[in-house]
C-alpha atoms as a PDB file:
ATOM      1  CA  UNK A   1       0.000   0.000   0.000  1.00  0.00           C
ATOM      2  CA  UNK A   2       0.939   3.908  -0.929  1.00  0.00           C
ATOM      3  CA  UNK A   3       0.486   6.535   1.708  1.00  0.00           C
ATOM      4  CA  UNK A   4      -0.347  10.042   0.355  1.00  0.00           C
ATOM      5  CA  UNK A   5      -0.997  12.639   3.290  1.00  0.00           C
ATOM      6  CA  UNK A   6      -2.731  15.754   1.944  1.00  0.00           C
ATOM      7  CA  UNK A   7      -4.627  13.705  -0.012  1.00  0.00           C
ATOM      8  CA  UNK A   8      -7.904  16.055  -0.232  1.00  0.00           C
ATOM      9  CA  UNK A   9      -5.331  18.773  -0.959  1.00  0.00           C
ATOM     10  CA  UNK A  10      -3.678  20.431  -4.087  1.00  0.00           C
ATOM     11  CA  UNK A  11      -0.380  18.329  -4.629  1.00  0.00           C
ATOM     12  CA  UNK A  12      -2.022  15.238  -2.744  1.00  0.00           C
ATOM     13  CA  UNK A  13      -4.891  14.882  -5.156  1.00  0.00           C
ATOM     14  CA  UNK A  14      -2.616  15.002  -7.832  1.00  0.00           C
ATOM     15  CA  UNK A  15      -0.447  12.933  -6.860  1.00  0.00           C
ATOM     16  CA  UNK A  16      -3.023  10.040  -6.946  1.00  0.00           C
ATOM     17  CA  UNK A  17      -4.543  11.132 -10.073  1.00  0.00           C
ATOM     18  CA  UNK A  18      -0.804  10.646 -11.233  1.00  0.00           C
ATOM     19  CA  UNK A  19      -0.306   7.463  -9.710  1.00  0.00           C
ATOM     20  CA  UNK A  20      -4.093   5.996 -11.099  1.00  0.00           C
ATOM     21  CA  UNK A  21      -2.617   6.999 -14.797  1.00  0.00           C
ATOM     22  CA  UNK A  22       0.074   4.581 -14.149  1.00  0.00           C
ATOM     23  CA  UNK A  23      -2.118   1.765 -12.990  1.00  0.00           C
ATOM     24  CA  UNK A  24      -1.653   2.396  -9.283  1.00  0.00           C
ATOM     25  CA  UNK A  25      -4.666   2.442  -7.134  1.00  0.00           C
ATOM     26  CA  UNK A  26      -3.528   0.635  -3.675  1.00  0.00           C
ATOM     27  CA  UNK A  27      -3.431   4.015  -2.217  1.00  0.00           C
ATOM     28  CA  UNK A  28      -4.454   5.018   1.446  1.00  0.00           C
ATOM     29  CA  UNK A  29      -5.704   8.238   1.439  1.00  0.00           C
ATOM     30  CA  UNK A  30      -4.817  11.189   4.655  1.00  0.00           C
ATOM     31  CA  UNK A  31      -6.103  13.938   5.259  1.00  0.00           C
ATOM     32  CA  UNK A  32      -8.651  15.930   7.444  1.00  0.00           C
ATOM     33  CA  UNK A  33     -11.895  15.031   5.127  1.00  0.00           C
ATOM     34  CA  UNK A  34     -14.014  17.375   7.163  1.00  0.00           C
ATOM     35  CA  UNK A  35     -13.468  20.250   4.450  1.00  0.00           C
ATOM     36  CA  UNK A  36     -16.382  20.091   2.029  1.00  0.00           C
ATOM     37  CA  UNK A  37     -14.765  22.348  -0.119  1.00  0.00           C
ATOM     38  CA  UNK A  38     -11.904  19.803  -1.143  1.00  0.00           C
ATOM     39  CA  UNK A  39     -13.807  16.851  -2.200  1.00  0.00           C
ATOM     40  CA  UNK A  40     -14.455  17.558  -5.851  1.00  0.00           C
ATOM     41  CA  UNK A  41     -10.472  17.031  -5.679  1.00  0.00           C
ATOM     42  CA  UNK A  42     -10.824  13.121  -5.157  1.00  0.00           C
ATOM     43  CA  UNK A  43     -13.823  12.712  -7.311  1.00  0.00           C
ATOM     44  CA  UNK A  44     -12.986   9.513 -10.066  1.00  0.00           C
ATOM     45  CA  UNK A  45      -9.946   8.809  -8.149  1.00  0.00           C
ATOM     46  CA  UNK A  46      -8.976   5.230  -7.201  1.00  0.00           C
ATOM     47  CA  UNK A  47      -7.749   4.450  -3.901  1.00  0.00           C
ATOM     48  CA  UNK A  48      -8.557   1.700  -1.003  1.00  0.00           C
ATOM     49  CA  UNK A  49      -9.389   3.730   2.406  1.00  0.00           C
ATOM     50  CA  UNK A  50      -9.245   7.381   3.939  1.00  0.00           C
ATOM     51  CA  UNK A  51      -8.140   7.582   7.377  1.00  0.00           C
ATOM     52  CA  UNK A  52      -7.671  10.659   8.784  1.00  0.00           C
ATOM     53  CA  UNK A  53      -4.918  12.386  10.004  1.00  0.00           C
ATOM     54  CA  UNK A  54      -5.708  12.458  13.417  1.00  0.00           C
ATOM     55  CA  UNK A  55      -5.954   8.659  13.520  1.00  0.00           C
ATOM     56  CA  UNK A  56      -3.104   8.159  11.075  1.00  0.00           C
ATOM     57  CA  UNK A  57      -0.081   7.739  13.125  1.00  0.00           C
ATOM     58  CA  UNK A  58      -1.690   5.364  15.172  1.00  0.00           C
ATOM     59  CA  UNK A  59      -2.524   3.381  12.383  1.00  0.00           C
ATOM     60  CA  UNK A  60       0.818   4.012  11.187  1.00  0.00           C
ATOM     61  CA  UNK A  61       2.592   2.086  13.918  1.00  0.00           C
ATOM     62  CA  UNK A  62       0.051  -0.658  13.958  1.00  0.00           C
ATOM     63  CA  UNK A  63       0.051  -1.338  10.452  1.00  0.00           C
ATOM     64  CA  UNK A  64       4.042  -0.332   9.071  1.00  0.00           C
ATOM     65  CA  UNK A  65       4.551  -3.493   7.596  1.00  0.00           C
ATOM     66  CA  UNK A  66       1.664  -3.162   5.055  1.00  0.00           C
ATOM     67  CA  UNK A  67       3.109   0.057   3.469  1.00  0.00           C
ATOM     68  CA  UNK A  68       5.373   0.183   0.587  1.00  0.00           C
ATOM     69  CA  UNK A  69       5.432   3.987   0.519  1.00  0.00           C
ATOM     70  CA  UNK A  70       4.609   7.409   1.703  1.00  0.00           C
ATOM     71  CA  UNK A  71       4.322  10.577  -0.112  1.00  0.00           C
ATOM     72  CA  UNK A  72       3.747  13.121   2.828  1.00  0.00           C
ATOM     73  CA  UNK A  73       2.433  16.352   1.067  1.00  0.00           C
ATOM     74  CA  UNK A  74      -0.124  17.009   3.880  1.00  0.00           C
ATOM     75  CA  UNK A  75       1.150  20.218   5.817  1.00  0.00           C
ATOM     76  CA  UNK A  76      -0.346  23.727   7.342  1.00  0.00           C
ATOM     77  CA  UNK A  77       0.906  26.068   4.354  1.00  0.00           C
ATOM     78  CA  UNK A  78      -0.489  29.471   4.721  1.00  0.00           C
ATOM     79  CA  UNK A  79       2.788  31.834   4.966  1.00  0.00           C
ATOM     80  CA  UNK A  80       0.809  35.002   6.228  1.00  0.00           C
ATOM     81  CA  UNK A  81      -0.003  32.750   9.189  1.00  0.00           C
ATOM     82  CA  UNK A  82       2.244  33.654  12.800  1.00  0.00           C
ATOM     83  CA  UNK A  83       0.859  30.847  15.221  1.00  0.00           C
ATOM     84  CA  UNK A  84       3.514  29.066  15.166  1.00  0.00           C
ATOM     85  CA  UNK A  85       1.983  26.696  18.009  1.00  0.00           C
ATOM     86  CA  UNK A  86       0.076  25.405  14.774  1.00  0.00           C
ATOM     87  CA  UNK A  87       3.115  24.693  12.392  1.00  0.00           C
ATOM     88  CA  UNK A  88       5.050  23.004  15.587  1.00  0.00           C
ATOM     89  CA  UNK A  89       1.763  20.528  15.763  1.00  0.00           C
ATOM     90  CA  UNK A  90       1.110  19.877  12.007  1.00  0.00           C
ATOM     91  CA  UNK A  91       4.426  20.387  10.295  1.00  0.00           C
ATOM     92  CA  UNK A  92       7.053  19.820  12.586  1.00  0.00           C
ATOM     93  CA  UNK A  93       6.334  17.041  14.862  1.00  0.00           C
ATOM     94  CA  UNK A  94       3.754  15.011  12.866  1.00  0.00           C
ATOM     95  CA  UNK A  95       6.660  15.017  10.047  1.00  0.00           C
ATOM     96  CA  UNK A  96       8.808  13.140  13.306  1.00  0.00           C
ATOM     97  CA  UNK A  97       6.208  10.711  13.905  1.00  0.00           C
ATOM     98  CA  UNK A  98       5.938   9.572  10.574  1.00  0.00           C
ATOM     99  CA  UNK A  99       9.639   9.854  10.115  1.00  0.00           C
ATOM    100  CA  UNK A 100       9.947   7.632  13.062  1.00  0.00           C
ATOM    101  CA  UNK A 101       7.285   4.865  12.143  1.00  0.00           C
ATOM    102  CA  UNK A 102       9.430   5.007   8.662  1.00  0.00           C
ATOM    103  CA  UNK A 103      12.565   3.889   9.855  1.00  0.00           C
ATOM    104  CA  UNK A 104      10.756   1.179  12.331  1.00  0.00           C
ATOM    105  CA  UNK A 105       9.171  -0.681   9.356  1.00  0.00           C
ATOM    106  CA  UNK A 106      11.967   0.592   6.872  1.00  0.00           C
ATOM    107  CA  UNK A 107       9.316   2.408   4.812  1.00  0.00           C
ATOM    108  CA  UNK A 108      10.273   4.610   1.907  1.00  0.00           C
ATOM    109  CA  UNK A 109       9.399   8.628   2.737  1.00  0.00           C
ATOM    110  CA  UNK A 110       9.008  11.404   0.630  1.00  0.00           C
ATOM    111  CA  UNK A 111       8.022  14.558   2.656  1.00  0.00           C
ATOM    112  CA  UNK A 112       6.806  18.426   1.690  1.00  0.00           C
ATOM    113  CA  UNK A 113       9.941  20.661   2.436  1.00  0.00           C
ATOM    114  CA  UNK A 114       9.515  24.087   0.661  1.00  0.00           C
ATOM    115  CA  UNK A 115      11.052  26.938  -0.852  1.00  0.00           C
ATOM    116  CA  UNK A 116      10.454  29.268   1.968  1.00  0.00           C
ATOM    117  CA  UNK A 117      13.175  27.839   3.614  1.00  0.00           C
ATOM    118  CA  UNK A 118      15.685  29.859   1.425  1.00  0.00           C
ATOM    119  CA  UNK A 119      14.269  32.638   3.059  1.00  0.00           C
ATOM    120  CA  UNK A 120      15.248  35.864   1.147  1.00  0.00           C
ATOM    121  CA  UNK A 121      17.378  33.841  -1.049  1.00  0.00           C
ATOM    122  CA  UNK A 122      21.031  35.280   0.389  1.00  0.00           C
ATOM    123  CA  UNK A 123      22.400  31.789   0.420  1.00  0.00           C
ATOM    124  CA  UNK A 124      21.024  30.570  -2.570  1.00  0.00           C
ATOM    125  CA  UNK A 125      18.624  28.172  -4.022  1.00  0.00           C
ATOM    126  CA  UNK A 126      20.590  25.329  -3.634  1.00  0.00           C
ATOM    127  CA  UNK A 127      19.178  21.887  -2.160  1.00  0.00           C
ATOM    128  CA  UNK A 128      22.970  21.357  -0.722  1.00  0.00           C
ATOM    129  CA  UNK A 129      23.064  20.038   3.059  1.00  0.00           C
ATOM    130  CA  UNK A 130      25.458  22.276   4.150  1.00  0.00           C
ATOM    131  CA  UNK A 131      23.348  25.038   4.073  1.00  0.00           C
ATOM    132  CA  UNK A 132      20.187  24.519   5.981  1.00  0.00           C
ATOM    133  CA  UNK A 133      21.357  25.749   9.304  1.00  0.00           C
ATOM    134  CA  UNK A 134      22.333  28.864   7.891  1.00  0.00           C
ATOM    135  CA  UNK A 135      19.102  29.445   6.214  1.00  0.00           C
ATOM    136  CA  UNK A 136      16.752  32.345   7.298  1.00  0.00           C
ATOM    137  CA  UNK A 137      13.202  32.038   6.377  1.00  0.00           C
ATOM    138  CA  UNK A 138      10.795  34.712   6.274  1.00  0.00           C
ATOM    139  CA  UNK A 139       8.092  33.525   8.195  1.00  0.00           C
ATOM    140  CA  UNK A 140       6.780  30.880  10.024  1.00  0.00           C
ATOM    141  CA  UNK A 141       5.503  28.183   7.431  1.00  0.00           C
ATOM    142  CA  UNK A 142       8.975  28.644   6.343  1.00  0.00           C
ATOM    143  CA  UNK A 143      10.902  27.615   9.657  1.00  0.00           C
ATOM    144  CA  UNK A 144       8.922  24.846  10.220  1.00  0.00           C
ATOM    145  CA  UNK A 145       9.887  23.278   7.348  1.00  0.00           C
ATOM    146  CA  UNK A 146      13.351  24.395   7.662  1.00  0.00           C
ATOM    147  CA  UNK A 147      13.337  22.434  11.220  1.00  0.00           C
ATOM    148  CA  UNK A 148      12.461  19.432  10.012  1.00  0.00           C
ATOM    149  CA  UNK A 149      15.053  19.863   7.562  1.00  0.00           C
ATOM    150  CA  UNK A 150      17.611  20.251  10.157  1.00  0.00           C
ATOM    151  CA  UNK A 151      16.351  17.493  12.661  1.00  0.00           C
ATOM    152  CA  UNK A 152      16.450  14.917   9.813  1.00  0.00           C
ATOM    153  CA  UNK A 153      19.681  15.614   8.752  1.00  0.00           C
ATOM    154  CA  UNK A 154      21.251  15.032  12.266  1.00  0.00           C
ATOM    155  CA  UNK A 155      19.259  12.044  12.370  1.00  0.00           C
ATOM    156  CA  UNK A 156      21.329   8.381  12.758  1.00  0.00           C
ATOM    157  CA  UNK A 157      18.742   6.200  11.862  1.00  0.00           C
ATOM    158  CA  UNK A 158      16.895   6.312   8.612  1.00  0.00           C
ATOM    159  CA  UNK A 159      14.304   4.847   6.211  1.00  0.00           C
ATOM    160  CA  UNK A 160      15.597   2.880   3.201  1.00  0.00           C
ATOM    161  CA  UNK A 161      14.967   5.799   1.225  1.00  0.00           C
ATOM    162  CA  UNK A 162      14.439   9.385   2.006  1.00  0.00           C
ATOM    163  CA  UNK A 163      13.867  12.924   0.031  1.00  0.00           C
ATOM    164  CA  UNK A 164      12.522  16.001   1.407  1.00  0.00           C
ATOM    165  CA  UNK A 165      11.439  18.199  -1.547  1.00  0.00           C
ATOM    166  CA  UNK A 166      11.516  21.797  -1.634  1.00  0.00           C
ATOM    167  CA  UNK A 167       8.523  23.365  -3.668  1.00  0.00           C
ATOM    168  CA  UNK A 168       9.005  26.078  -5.164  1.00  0.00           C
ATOM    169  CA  UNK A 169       5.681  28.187  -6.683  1.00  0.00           C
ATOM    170  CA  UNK A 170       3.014  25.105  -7.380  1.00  0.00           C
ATOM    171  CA  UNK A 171       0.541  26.459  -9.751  1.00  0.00           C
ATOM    172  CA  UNK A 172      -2.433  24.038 -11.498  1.00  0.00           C
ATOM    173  CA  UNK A 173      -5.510  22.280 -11.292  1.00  0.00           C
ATOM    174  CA  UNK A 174      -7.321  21.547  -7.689  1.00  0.00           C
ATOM    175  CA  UNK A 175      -5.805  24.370  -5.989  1.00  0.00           C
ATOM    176  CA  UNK A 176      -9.277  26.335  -5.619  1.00  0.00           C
ATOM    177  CA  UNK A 177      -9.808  25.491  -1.976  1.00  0.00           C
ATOM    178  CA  UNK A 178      -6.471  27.308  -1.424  1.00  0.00           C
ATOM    179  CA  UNK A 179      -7.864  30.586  -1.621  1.00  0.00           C
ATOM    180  CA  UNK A 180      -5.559  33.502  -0.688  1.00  0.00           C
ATOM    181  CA  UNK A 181      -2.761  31.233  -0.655  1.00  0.00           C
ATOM    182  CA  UNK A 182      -4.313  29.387  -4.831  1.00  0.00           C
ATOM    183  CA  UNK A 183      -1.681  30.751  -7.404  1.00  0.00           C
ATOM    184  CA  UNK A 184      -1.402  34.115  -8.938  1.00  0.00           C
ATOM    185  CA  UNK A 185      -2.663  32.370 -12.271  1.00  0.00           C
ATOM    186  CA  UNK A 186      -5.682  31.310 -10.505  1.00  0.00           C
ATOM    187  CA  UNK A 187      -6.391  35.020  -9.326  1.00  0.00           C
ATOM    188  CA  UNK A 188      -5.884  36.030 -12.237  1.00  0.00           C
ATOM    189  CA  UNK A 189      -8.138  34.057 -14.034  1.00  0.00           C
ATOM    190  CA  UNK A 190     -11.091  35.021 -11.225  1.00  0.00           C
ATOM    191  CA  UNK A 191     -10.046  38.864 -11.324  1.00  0.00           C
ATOM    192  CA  UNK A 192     -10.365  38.608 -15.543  1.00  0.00           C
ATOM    193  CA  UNK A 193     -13.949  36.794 -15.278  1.00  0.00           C
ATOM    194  CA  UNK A 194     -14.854  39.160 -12.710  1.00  0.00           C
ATOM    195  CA  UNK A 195     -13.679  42.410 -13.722  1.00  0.00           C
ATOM    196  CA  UNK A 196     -12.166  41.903 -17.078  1.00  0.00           C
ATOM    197  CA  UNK A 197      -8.608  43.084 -15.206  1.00  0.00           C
ATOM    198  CA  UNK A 198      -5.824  42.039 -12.931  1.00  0.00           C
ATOM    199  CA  UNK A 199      -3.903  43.972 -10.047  1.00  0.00           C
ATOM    200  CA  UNK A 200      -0.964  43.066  -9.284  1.00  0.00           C
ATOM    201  CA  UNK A 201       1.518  43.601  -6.183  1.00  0.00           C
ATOM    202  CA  UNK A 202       3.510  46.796  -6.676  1.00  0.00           C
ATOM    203  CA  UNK A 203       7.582  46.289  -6.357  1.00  0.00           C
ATOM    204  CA  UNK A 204       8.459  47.901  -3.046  1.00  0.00           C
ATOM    205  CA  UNK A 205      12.142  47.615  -3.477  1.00  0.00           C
ATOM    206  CA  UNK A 206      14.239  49.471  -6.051  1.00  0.00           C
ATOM    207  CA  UNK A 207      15.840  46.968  -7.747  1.00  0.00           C
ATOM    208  CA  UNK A 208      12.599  45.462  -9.075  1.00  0.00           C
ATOM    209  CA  UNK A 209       9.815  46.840 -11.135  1.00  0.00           C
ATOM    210  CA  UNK A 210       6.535  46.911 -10.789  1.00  0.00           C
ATOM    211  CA  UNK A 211       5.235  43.373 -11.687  1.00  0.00           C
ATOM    212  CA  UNK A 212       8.622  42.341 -12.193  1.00  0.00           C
ATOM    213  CA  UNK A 213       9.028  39.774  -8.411  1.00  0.00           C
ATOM    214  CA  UNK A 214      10.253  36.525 -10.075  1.00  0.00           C
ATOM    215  CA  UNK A 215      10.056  33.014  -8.956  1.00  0.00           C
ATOM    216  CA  UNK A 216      10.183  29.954 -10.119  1.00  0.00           C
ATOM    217  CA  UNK A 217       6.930  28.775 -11.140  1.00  0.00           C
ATOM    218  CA  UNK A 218       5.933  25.229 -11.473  1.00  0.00           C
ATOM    219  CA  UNK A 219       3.010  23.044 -13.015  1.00  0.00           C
ATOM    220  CA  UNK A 220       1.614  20.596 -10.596  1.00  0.00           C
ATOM    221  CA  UNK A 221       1.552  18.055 -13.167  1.00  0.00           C
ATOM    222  CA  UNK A 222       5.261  18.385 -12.963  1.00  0.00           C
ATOM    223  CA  UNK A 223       5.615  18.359  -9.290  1.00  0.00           C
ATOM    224  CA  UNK A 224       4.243  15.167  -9.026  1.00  0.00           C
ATOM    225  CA  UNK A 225       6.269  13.519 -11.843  1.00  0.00           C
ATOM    226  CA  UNK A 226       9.022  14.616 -10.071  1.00  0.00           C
ATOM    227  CA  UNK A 227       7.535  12.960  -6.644  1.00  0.00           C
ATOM    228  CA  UNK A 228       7.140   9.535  -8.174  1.00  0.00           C
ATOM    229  CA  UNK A 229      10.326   9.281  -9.674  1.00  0.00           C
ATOM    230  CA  UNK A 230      12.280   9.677  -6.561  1.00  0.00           C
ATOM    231  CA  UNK A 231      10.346   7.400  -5.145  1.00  0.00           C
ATOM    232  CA  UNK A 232      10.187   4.926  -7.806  1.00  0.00           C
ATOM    233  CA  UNK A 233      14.237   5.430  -8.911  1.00  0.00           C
ATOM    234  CA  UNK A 234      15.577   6.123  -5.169  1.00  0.00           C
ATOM    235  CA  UNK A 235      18.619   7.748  -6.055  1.00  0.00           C
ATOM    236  CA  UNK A 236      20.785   9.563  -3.153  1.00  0.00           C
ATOM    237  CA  UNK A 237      19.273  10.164   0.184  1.00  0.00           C
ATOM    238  CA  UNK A 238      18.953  14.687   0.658  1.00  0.00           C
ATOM    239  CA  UNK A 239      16.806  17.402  -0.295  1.00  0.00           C
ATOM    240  CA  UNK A 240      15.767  17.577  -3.622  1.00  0.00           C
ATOM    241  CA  UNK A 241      14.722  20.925  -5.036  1.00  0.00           C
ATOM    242  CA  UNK A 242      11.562  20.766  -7.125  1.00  0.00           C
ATOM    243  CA  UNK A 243      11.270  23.280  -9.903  1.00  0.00           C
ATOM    244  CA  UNK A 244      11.722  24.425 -13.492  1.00  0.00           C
ATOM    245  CA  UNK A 245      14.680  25.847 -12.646  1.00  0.00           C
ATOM    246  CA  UNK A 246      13.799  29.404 -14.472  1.00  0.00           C
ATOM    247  CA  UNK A 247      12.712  32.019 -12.723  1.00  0.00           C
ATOM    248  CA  UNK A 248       9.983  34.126 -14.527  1.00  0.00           C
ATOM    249  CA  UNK A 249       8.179  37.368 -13.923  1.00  0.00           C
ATOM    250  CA  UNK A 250       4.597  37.721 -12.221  1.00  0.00           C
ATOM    251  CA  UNK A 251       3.690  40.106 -14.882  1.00  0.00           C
ATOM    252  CA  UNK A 252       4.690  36.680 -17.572  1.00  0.00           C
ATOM    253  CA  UNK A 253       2.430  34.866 -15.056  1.00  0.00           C
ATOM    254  CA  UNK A 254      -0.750  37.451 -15.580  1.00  0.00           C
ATOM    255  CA  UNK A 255      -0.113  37.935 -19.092  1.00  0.00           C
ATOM    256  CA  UNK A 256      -0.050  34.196 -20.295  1.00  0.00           C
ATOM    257  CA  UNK A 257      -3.488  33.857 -18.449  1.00  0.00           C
ATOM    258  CA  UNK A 258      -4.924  36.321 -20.557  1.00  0.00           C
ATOM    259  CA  UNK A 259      -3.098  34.978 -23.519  1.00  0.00           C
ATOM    260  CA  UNK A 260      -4.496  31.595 -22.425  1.00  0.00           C
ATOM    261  CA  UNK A 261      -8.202  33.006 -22.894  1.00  0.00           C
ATOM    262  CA  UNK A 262      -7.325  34.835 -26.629  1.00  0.00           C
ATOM    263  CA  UNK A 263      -7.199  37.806 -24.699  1.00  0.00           C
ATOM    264  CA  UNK A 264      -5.125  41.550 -24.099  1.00  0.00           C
ATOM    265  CA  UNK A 265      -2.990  41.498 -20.897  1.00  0.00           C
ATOM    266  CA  UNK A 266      -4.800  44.529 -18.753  1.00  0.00           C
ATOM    267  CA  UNK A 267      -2.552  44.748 -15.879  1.00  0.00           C
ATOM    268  CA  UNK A 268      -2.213  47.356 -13.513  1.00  0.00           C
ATOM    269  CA  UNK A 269      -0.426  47.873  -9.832  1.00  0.00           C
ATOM    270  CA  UNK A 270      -1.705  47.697  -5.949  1.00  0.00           C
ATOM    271  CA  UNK A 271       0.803  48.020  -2.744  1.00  0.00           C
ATOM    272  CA  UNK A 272       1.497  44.963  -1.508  1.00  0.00           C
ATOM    273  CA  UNK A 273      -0.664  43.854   1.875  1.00  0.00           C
ATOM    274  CA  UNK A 274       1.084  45.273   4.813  1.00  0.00           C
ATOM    275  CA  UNK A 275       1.386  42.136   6.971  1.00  0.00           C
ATOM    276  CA  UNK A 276       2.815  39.906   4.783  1.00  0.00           C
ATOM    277  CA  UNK A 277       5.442  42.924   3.013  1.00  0.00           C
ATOM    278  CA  UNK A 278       8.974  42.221   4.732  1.00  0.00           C
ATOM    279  CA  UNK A 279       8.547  38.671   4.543  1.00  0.00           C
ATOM    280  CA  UNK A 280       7.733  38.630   0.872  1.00  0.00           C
ATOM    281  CA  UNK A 281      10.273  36.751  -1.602  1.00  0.00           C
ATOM    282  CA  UNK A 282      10.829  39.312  -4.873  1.00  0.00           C
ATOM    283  CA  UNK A 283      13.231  36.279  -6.451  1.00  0.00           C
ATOM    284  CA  UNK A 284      13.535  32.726  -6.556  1.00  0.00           C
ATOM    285  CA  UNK A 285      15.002  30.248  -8.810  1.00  0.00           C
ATOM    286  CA  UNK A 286      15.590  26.359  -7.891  1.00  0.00           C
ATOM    287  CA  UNK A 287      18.856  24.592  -8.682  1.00  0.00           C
ATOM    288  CA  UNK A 288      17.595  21.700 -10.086  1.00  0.00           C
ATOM    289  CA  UNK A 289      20.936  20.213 -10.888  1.00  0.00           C
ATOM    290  CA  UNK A 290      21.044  17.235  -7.909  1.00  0.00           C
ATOM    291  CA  UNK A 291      17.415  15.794  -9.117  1.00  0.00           C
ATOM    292  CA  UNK A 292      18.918  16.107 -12.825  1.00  0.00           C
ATOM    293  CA  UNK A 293      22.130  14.378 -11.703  1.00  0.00           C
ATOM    294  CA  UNK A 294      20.008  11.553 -10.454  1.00  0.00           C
ATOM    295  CA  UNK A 295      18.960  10.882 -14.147  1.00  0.00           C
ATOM    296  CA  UNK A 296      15.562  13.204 -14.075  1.00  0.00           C
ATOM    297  CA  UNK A 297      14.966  14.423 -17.639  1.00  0.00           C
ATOM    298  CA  UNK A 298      14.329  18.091 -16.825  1.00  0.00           C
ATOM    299  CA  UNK A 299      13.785  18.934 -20.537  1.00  0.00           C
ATOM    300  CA  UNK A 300      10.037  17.255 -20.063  1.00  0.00           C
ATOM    301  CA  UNK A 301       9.195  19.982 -17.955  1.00  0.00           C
ATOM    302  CA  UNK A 302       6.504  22.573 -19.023  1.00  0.00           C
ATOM    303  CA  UNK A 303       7.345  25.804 -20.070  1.00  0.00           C
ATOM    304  CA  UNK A 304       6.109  28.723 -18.545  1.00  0.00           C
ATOM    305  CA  UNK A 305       3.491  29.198 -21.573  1.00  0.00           C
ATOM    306  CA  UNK A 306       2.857  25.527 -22.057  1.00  0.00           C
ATOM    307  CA  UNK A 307       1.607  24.528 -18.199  1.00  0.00           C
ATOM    308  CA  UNK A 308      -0.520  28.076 -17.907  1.00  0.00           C
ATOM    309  CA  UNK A 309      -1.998  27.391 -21.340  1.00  0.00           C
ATOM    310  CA  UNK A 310      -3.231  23.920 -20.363  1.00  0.00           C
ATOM    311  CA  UNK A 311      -4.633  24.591 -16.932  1.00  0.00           C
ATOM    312  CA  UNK A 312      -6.397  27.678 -17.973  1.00  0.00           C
ATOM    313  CA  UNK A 313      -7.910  25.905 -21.191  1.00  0.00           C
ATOM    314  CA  UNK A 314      -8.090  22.295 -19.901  1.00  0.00           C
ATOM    315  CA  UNK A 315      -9.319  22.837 -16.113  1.00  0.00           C
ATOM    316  CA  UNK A 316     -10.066  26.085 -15.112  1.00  0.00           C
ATOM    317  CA  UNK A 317     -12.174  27.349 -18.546  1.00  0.00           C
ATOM    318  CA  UNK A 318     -13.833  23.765 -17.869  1.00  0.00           C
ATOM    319  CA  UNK A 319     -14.333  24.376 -14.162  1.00  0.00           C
ATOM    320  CA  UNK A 320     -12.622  20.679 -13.932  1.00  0.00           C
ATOM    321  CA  UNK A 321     -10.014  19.195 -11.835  1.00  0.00           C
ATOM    322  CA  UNK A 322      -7.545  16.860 -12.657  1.00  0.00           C
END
């Protein structure tokens, strides 16, 4: 049996629609399932059993021997939230527990780092090791990830296999439930059905323009491609960055939506939210040369263009998930 945490969530739900397209459908599903507003995401999908995330570990260490796998994508993401009494609970130490049920049974694990841990990007964007306690995030969502980082790297004992992935900026079908935190091509796409326009954040430091914050965006179709191989191919043990490695523009981002519907960009420029503006990133860009070294073919990747052009014509001009 496959694990997938986060299952009623963006990267969780596609991660079993990828796994069904390969023929895989022994797949226990984890999440909190009291969230009405996430189950279109597992409609047609194939697994065996929910169990929810409460109950999980538990079941965990009851039942290790039965798994084959986990993908743990479930996590508390929201960056503009500061209780970090919630990250400690659903990030950091549920990560340990299932950590530590992984190397009792000697279960494969693939867990949700993130790209907030490269804080304002001063170090780098590089997965290395040697790094991660000198990493400053911005905000909480981003320590919290950075912790576990840490902690399993001065671990002794270990699973047979091990990757934490750093996401960088997930875009695609079944993030609607995401809300604020849903991708700026998904606001977009709202804002131009809605008002025929999009505002954008406003540069607040000199050495950017307006619309010009970069990061490196990826298609969730991607993401999860990425996911499987690791765990299907098991190469080295670390932190694997996942991204396109190409950092692009927010105003690209807008403009390909509209481009995406046949129509002119109309783009235009609000100050950035107070509460969230000294911990915003204006630049990111993943070094995806340690996933490529362990024989990932990075030129499959979609473009920029290519992954906005399909999600806005294939899912969200449907009103479809994947």
């Amino acid at each position: 049996m496959i694990v997938i945490t986060g299952a009623y969530g963006f990267i969780g739900s596609c991660m079993i629609q990828l796994l069904n397209e390969l023929g895989i459908e022994n797949i226990i599903a984890v999440d909190d399932f009291n969230r009405p507003e996430k189950a279109t995401n597992l409609e047609h999908k194939k697994f065996d059993q929910k169990i929810d995330r409460e109950e999980f570990v538990d079941y965990l260490n009851q039942n290790g021997n039965e798994i084959s796998a986990i993908y743990h994508l479930g996590a508390r993401t929201d960056t503009a939230e500061f209780d970090y009494e919630i990250f400690e609970k659903l990030n950091i130490q549920y990560t340990k527990d299932i950590w530590n049920a992984c190397v009792k049974f000697q279960i494969p694990l693939l867990y949700a780092s993130s790209a907030a841990t490269y804080g304002d990007g001063e170090l780098g964007f590089d997965d290395a090791h040697n790094i991660v306690d000198d990493l400053k995030p911005l905000n909480p969502y981003g320590e919290s990830k950075n912790v576990v980082d840490q902690w399993i790297l001065k671990q002794t004992e270990f699973p047979p296999f091990w990757a934490g992935v750093k996401f960088f900026n997930v875009y695609g079908p079944n993030e609607s439930h995401k809300e604020r935190m849903a991708s700026v091509i998904f606001h977009t796409f709202r804002q131009i059905k809605k008002t025929g326009a999009m505002k954008l954040f406003q540069s607040h430091r000199p050495d950017f323009g307006d619309g010009e914050q970069s990061r490196d965006f990826v298609y969730v179709k991607d993401v999860v491609k990425m996911c499987h191989f690791l765990i299907d191919k098991q190469p080295q043990n670390g932190l694997y960055n996942i991204g396109t490695g190409k950092a692009r523009s927010f105003k690209d981002l807008a403009s390909n939506t509209f481009t995406a519907q046949g129509l002119e960009p109309d783009i235009s420029f609000i100050p950035t939210p107070e509460d969230i503006r000294d911990k915003y990133q204006y630049f990111t860009e993943a070094n995806m040369s340690k996933l490529e070294q362990a024989g990932y073919d990075l030129s499959s990747t979609h473009s920029l263009e290519d992954g906005i052009k399909d999600y806005v014509q294939n899912y969200l001009m449907k009103d479809v998930k994947w």
